[in-house]
Protein backbone atom coordinates (compact mmCIF):
# COMPACT_ATOMS: atom_id res chain seq x y z
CA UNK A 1 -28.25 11.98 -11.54
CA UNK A 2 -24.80 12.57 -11.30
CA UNK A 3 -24.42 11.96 -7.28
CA UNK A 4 -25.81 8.55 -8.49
CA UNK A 5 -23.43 7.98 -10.87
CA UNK A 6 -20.86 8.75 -8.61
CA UNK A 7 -21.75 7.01 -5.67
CA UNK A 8 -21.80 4.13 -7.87
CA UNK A 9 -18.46 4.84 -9.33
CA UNK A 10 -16.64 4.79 -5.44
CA UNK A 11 -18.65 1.14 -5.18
CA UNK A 12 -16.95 -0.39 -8.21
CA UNK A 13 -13.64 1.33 -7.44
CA UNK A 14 -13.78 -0.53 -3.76
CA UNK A 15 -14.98 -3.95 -4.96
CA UNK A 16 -12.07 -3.79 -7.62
CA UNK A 17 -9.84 -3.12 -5.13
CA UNK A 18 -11.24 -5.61 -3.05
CA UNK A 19 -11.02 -8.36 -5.59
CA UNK A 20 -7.86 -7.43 -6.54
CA UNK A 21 -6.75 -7.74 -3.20
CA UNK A 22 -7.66 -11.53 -2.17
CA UNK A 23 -6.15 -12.27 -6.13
CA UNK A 24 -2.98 -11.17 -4.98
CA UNK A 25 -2.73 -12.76 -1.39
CA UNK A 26 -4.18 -16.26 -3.09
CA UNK A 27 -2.31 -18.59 -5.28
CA UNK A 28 -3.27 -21.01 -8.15
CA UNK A 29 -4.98 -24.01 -7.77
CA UNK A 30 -3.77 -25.56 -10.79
CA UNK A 31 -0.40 -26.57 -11.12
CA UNK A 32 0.75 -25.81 -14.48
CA UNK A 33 -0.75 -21.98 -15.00
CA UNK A 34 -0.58 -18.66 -12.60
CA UNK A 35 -0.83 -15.86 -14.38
CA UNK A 36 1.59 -13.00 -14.19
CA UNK A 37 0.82 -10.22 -12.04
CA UNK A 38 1.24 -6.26 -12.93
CA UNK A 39 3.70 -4.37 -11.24
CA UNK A 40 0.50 -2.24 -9.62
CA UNK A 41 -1.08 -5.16 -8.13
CA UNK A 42 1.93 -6.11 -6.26
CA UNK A 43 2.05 -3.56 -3.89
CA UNK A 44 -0.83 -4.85 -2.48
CA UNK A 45 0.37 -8.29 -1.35
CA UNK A 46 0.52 -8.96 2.45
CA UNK A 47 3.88 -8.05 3.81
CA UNK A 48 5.26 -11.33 5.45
């Protein structure tokens, strides 16, 4: 049970990562509201 548990532990870890990811590298559609960012999260934006 616990290879199970942990198997499914790495596949949230990645898909977090994941989504964090493409929330980083996108902006807001809507004008007046993008939320801040935390410090973390930033050093995963695309170098330009």
């Amino acid at each position: 049970m616990n290879k199970i548990a942990e198997k499914c532990s790495k596949a949230v870890a990645g898909l977090a990562l994941a989504v964090t990811k493409q929330n980083v590298n996108s902006t807001c559609m809507f004008v007046m509201y993008q939320p801040e960012l935390p410090e973390n999260a930033k050093m995963l934006k695309k170098k330009k």
